[in-house]
PDB file of N, CA and C in Angstrom:
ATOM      1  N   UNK A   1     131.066  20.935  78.490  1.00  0.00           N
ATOM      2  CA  UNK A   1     132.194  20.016  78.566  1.00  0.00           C
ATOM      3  C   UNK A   1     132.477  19.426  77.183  1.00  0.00           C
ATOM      4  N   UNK A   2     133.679  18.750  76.887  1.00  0.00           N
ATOM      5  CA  UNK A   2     134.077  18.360  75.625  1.00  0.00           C
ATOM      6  C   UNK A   2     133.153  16.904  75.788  1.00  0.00           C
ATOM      7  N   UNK A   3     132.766  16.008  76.653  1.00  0.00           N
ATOM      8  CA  UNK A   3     131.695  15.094  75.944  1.00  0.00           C
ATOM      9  C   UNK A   3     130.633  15.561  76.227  1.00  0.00           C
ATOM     10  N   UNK A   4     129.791  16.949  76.372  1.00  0.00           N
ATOM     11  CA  UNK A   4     128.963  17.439  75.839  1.00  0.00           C
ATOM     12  C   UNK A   4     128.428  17.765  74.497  1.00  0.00           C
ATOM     13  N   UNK A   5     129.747  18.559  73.918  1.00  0.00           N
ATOM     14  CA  UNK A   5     129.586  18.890  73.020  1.00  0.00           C
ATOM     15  C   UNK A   5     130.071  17.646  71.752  1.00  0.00           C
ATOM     16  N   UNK A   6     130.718  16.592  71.958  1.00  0.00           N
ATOM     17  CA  UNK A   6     130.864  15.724  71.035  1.00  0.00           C
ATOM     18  C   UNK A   6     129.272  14.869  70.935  1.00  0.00           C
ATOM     19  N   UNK A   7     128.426  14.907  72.548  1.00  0.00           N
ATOM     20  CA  UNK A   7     127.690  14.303  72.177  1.00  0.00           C
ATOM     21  C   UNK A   7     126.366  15.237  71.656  1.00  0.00           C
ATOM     22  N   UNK A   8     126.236  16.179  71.449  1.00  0.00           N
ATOM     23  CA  UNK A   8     125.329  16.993  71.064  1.00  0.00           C
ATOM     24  C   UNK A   8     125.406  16.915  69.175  1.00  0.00           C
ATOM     25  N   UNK A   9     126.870  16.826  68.809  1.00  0.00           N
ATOM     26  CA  UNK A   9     127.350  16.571  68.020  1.00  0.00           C
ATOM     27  C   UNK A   9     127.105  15.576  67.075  1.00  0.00           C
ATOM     28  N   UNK A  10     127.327  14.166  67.508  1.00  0.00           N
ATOM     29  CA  UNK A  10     126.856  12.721  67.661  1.00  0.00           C
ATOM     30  C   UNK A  10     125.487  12.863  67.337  1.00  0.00           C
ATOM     31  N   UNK A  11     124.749  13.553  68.208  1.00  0.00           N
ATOM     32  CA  UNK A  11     123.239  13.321  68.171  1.00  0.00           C
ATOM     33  C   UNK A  11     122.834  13.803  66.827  1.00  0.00           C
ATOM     34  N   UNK A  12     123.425  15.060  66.457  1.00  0.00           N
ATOM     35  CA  UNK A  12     122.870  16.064  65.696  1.00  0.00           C
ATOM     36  C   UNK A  12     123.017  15.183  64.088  1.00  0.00           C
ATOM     37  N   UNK A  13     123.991  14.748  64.131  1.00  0.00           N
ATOM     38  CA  UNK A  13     124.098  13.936  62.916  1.00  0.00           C
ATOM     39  C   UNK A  13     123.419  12.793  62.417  1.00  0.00           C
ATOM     40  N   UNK A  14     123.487  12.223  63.865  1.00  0.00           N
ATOM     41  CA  UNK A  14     122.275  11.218  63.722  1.00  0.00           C
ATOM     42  C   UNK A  14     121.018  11.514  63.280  1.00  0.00           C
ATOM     43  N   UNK A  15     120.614  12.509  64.074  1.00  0.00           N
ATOM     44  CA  UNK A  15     119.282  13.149  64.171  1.00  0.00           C
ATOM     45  C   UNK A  15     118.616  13.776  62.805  1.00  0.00           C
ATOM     46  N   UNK A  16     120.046  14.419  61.895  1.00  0.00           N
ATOM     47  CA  UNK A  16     119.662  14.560  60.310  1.00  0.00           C
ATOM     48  C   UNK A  16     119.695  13.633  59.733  1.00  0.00           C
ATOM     49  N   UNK A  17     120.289  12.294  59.975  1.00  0.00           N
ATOM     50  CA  UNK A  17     120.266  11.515  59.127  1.00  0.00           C
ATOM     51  C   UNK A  17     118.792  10.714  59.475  1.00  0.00           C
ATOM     52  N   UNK A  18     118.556  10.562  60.265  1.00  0.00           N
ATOM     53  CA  UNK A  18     117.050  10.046  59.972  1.00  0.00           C
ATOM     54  C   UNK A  18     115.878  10.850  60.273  1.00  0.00           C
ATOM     55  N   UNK A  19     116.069  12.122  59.994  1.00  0.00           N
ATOM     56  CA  UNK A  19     115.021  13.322  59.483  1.00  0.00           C
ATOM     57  C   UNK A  19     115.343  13.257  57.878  1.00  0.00           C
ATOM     58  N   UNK A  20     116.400  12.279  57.076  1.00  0.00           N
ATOM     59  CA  UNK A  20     116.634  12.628  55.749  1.00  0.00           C
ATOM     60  C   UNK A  20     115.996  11.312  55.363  1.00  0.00           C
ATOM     61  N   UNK A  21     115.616  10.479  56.363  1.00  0.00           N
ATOM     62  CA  UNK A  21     115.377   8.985  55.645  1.00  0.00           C
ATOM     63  C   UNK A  21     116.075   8.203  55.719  1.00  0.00           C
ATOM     64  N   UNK A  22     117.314   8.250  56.494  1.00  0.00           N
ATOM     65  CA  UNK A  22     118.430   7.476  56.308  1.00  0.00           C
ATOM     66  C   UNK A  22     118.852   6.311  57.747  1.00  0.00           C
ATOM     67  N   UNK A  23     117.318   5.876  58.115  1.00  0.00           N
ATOM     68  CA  UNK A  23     117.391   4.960  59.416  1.00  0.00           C
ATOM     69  C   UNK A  23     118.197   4.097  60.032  1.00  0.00           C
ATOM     70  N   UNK A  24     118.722   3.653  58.641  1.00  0.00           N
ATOM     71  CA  UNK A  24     120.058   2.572  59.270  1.00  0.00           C
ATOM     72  C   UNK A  24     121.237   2.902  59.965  1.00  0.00           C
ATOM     73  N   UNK A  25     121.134   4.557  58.711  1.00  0.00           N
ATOM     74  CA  UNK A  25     122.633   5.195  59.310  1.00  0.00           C
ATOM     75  C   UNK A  25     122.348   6.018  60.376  1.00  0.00           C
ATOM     76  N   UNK A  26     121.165   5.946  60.951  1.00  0.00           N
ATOM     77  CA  UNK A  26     121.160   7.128  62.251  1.00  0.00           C
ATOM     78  C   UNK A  26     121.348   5.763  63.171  1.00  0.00           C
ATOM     79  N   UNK A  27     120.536   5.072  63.093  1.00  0.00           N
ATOM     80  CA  UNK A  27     121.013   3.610  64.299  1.00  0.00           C
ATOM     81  C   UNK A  27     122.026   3.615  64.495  1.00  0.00           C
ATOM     82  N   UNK A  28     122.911   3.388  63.371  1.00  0.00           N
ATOM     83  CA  UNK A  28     124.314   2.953  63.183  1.00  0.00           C
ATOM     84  C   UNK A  28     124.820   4.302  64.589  1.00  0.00           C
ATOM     85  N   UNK A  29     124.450   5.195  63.784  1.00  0.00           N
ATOM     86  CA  UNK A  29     125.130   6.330  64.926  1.00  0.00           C
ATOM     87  C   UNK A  29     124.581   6.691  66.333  1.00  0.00           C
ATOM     88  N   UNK A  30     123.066   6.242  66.831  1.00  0.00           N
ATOM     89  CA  UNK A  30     122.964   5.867  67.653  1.00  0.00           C
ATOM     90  C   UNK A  30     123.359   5.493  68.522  1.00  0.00           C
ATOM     91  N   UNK A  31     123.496   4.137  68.068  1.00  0.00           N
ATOM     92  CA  UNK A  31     124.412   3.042  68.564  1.00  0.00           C
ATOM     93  C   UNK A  31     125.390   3.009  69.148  1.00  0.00           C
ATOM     94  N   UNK A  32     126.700   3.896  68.480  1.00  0.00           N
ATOM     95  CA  UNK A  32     127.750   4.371  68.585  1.00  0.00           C
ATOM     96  C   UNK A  32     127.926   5.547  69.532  1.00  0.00           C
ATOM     97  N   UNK A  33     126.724   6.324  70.253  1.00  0.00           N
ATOM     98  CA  UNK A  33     126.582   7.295  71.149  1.00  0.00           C
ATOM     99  C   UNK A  33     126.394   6.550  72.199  1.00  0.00           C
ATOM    100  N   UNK A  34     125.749   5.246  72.296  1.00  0.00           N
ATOM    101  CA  UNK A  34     124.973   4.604  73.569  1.00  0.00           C
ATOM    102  C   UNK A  34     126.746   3.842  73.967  1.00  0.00           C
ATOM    103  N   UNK A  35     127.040   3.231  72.870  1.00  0.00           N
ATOM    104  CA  UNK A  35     128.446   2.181  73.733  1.00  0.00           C
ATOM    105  C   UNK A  35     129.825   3.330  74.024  1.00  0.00           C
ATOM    106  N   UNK A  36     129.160   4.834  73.561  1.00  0.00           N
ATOM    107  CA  UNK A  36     130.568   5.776  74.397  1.00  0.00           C
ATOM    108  C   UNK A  36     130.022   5.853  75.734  1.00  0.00           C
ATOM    109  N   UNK A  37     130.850   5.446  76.714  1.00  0.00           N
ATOM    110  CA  UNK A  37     130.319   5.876  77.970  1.00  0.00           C
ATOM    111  C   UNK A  37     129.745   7.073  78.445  1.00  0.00           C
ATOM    112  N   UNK A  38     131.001   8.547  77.682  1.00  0.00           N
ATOM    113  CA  UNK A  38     131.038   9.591  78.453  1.00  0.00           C
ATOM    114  C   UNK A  38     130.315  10.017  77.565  1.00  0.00           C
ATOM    115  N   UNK A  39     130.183  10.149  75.975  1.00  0.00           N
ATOM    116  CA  UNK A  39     128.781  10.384  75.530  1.00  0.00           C
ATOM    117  C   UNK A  39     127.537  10.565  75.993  1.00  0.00           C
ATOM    118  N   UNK A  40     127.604   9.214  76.341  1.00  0.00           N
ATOM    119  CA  UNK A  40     125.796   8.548  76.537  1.00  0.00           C
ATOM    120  C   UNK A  40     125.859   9.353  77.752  1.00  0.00           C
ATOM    121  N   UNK A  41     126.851   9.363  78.631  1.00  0.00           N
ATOM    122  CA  UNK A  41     126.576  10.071  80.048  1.00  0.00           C
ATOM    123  C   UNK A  41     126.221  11.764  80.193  1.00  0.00           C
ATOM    124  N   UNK A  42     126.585  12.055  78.827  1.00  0.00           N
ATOM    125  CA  UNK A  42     126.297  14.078  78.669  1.00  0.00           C
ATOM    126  C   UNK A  42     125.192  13.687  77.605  1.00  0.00           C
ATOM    127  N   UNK A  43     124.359  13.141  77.628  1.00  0.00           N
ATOM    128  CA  UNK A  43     123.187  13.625  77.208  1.00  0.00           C
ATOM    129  C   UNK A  43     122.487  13.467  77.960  1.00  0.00           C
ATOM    130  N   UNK A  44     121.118  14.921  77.439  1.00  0.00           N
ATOM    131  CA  UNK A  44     120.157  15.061  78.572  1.00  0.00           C
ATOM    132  C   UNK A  44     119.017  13.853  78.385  1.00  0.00           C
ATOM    133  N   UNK A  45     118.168  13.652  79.308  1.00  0.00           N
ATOM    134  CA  UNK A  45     117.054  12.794  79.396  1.00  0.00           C
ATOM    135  C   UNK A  45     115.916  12.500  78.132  1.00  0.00           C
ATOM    136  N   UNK A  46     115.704  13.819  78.161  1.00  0.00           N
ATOM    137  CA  UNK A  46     114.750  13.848  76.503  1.00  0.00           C
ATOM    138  C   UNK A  46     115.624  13.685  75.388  1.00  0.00           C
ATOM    139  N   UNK A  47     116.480  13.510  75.168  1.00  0.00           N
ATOM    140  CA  UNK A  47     117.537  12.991  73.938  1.00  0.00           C
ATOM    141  C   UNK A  47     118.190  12.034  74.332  1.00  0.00           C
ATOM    142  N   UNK A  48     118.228  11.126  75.453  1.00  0.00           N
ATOM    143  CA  UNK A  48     118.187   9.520  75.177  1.00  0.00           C
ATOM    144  C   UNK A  48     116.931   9.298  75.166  1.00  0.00           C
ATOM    145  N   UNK A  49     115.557   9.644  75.699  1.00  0.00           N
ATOM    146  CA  UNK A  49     114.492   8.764  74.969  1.00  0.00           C
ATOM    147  C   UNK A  49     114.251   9.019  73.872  1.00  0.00           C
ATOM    148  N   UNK A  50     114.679   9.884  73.284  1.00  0.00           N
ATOM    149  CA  UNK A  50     114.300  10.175  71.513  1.00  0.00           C
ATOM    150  C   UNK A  50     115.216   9.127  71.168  1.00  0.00           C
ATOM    151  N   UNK A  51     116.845   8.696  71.575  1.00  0.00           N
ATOM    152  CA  UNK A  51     117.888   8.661  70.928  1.00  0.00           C
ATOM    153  C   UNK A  51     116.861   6.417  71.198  1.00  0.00           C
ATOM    154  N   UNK A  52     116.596   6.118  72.631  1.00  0.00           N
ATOM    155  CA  UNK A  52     116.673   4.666  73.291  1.00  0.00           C
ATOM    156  C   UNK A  52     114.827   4.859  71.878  1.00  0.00           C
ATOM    157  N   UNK A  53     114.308   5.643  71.736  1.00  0.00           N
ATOM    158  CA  UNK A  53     113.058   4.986  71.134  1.00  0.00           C
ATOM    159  C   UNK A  53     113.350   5.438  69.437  1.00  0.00           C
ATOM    160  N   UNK A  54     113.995   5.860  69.077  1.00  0.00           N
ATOM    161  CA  UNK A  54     114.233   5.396  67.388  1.00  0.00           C
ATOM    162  C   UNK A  54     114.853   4.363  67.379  1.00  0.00           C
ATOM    163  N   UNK A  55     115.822   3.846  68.099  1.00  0.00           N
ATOM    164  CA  UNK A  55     116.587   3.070  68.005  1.00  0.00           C
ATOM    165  C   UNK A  55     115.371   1.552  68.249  1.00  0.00           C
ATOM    166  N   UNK A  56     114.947   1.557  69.487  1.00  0.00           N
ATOM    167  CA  UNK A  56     113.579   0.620  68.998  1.00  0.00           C
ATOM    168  C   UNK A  56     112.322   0.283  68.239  1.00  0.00           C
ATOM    169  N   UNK A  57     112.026   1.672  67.830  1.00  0.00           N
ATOM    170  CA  UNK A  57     111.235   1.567  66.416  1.00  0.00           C
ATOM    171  C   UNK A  57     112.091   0.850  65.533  1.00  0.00           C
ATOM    172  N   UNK A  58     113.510   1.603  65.071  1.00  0.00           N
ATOM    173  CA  UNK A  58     113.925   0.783  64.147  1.00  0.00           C
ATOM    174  C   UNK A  58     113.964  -0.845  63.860  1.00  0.00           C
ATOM    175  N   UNK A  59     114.108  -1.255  65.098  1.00  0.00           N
ATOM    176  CA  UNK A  59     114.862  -2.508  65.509  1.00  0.00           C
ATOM    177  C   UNK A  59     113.750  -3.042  65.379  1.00  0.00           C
ATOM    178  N   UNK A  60     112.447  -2.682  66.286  1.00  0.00           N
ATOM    179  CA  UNK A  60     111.157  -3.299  66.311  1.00  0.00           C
ATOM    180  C   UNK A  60     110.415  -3.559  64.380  1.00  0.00           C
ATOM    181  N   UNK A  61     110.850  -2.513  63.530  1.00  0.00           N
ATOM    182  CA  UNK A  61     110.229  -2.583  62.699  1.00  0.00           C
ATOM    183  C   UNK A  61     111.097  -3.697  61.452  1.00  0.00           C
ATOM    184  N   UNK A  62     112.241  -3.534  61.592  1.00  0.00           N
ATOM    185  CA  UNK A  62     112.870  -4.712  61.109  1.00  0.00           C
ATOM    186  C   UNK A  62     112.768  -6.307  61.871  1.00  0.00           C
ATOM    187  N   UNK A  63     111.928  -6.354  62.963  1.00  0.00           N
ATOM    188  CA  UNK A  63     111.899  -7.900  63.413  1.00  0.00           C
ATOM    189  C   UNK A  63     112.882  -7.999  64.272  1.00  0.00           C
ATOM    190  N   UNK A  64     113.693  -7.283  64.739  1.00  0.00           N
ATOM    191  CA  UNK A  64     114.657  -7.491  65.451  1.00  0.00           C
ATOM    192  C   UNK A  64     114.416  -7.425  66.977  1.00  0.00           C
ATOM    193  N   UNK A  65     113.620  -8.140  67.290  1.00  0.00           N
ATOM    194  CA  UNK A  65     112.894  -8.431  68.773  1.00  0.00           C
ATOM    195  C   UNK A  65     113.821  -8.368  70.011  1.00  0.00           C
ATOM    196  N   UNK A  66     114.320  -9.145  69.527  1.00  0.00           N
ATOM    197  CA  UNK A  66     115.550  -9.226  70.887  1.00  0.00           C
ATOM    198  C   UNK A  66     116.447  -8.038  71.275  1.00  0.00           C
ATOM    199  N   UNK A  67     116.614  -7.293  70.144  1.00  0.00           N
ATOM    200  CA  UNK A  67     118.071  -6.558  70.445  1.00  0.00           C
ATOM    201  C   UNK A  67     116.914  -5.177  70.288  1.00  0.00           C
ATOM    202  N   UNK A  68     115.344  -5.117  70.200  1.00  0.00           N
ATOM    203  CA  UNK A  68     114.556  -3.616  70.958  1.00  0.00           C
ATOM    204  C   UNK A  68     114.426  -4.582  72.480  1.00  0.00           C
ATOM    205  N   UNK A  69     114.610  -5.303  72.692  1.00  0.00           N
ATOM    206  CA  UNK A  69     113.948  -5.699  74.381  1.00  0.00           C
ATOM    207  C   UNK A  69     114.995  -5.357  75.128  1.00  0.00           C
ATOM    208  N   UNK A  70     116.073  -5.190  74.408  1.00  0.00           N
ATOM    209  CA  UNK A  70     117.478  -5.134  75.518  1.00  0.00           C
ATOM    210  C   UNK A  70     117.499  -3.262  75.321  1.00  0.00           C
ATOM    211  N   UNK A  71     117.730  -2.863  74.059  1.00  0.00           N
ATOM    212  CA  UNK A  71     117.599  -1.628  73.940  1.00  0.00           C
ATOM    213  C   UNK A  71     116.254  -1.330  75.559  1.00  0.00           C
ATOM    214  N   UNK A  72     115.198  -1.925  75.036  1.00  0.00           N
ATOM    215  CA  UNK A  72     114.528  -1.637  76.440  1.00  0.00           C
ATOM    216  C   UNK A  72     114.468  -1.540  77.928  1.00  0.00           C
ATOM    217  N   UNK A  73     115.366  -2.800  78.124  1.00  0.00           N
ATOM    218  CA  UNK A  73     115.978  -2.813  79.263  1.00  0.00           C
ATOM    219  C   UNK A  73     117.070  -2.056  79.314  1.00  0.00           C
ATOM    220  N   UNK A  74     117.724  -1.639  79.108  1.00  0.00           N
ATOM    221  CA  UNK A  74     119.191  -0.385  79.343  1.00  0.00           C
ATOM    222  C   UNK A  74     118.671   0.657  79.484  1.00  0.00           C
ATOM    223  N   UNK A  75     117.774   1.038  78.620  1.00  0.00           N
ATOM    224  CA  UNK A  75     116.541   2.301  78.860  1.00  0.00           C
ATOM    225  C   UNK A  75     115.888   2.395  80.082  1.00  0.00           C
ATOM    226  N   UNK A  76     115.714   1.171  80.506  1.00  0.00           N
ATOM    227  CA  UNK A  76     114.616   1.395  82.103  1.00  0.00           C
ATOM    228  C   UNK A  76     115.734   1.566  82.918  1.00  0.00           C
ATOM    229  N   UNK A  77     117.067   0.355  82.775  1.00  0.00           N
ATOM    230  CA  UNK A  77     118.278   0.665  83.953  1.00  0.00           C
ATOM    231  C   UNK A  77     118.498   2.042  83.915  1.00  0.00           C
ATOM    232  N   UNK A  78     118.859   3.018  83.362  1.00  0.00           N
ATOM    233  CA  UNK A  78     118.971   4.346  83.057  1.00  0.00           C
ATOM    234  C   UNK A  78     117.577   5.095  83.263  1.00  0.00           C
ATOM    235  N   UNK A  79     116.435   4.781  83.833  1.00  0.00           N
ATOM    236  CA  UNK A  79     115.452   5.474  84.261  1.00  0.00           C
ATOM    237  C   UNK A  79     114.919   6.459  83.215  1.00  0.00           C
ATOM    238  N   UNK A  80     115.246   5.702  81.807  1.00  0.00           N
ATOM    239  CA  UNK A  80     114.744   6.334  80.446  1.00  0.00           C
ATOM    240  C   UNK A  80     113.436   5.957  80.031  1.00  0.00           C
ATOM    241  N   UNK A  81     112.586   6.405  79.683  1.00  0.00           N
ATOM    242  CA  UNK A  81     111.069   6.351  79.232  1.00  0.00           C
ATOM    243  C   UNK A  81     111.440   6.882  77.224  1.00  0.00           C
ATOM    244  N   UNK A  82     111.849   5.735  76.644  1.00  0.00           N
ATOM    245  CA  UNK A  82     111.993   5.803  75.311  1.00  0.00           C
ATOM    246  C   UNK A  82     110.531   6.328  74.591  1.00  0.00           C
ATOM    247  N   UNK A  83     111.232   7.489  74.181  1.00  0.00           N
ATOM    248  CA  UNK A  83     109.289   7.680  72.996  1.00  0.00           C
ATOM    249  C   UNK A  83     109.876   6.952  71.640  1.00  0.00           C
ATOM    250  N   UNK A  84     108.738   6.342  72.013  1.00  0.00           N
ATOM    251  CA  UNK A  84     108.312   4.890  70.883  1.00  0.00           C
ATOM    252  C   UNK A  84     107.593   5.140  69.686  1.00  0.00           C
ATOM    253  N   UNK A  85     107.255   5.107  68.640  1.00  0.00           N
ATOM    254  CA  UNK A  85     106.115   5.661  68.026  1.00  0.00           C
ATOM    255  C   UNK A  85     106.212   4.705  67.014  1.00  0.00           C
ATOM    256  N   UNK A  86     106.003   3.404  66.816  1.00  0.00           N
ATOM    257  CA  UNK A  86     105.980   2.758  65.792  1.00  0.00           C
ATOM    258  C   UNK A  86     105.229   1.020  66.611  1.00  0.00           C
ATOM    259  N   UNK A  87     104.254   0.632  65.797  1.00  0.00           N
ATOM    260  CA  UNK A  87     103.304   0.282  66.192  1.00  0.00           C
ATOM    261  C   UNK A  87     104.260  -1.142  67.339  1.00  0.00           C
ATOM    262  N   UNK A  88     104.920  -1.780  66.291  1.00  0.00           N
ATOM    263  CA  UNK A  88     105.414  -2.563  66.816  1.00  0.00           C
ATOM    264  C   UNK A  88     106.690  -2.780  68.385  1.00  0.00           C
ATOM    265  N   UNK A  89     107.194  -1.237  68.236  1.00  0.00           N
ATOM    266  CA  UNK A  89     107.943  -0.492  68.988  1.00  0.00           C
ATOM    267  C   UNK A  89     107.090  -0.329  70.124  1.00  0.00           C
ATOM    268  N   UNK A  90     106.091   0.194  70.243  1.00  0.00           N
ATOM    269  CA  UNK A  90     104.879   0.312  71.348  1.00  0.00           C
ATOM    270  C   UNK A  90     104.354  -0.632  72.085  1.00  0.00           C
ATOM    271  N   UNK A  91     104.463  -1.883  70.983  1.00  0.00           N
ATOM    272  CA  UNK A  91     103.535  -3.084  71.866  1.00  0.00           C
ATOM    273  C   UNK A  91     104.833  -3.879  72.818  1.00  0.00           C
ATOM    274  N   UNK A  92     105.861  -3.812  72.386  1.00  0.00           N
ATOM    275  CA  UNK A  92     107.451  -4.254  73.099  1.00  0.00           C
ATOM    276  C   UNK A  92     106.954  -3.132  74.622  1.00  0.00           C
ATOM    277  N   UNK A  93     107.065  -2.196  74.220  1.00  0.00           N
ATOM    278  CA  UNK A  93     107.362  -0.921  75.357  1.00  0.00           C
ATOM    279  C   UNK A  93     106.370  -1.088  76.401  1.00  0.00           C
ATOM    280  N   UNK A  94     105.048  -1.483  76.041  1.00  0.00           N
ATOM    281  CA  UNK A  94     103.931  -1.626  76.613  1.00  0.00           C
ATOM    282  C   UNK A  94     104.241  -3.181  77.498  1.00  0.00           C
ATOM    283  N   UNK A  95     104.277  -3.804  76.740  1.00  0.00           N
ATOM    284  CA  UNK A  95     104.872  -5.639  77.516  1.00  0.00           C
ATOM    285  C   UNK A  95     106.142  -5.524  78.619  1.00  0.00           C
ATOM    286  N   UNK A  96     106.763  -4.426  77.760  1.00  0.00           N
ATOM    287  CA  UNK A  96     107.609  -4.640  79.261  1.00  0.00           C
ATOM    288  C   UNK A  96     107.712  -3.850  80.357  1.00  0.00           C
ATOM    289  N   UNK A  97     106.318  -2.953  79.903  1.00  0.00           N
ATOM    290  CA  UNK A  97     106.074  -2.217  81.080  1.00  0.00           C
ATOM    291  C   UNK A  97     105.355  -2.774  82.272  1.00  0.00           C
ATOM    292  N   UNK A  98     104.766  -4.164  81.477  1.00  0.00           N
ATOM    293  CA  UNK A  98     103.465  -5.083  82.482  1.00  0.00           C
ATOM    294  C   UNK A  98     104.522  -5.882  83.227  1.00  0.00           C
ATOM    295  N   UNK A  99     105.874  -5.609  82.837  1.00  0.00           N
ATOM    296  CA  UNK A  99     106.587  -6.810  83.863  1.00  0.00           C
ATOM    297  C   UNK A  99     106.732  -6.608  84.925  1.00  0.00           C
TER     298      UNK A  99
END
């Protein structure tokens, strides 16, 4: 479908840009995949938790507490299991798994 392929698209760019180092600008584009509806809705499961857990590493590793807990919660409403891999990103993921 055409928001398949825009969001495969979306991802892919993102996805080089922070395989190049460029974290802010893959968030940025992240970001911008999660608030398209029909985007976020044609991607598969394992590429929103890659897409819902960089996006909280990032957030987690800049201090930005609040806005990985919500990233977290939209992730669970969506029955997403974000892979996390950043220390601080983990201990969020872990806390709000005890809720």
């Amino acid at each position: 479908t055409k928001a398949r392929k825009a969001a495969e698209q979306g991802l892919a760019e993102a996805d080089r840009a922070w395989d190049a180092g460029d974290k802010a600008g893959a968030a940025s584009q992240y970001r911008n995949l999660l608030q398209d509806r029909g985007r976020k809705a044609a991607l598969k499961p394992d590429e929103k938790a890659r897409l819902f857990g960089r996006l909280i590493d990032f957030d987690a590793e800049r201090g930005e507490v609040e806005s990985a807990k919500a990233l977290l919660e939209e992730a669970a409403s969506g029955n997403v299991t974000p892979q996390v891999g950043h220390p601080e990103g983990l201990k969020l993921l872990a806390a709000h798994q005890r809720q």
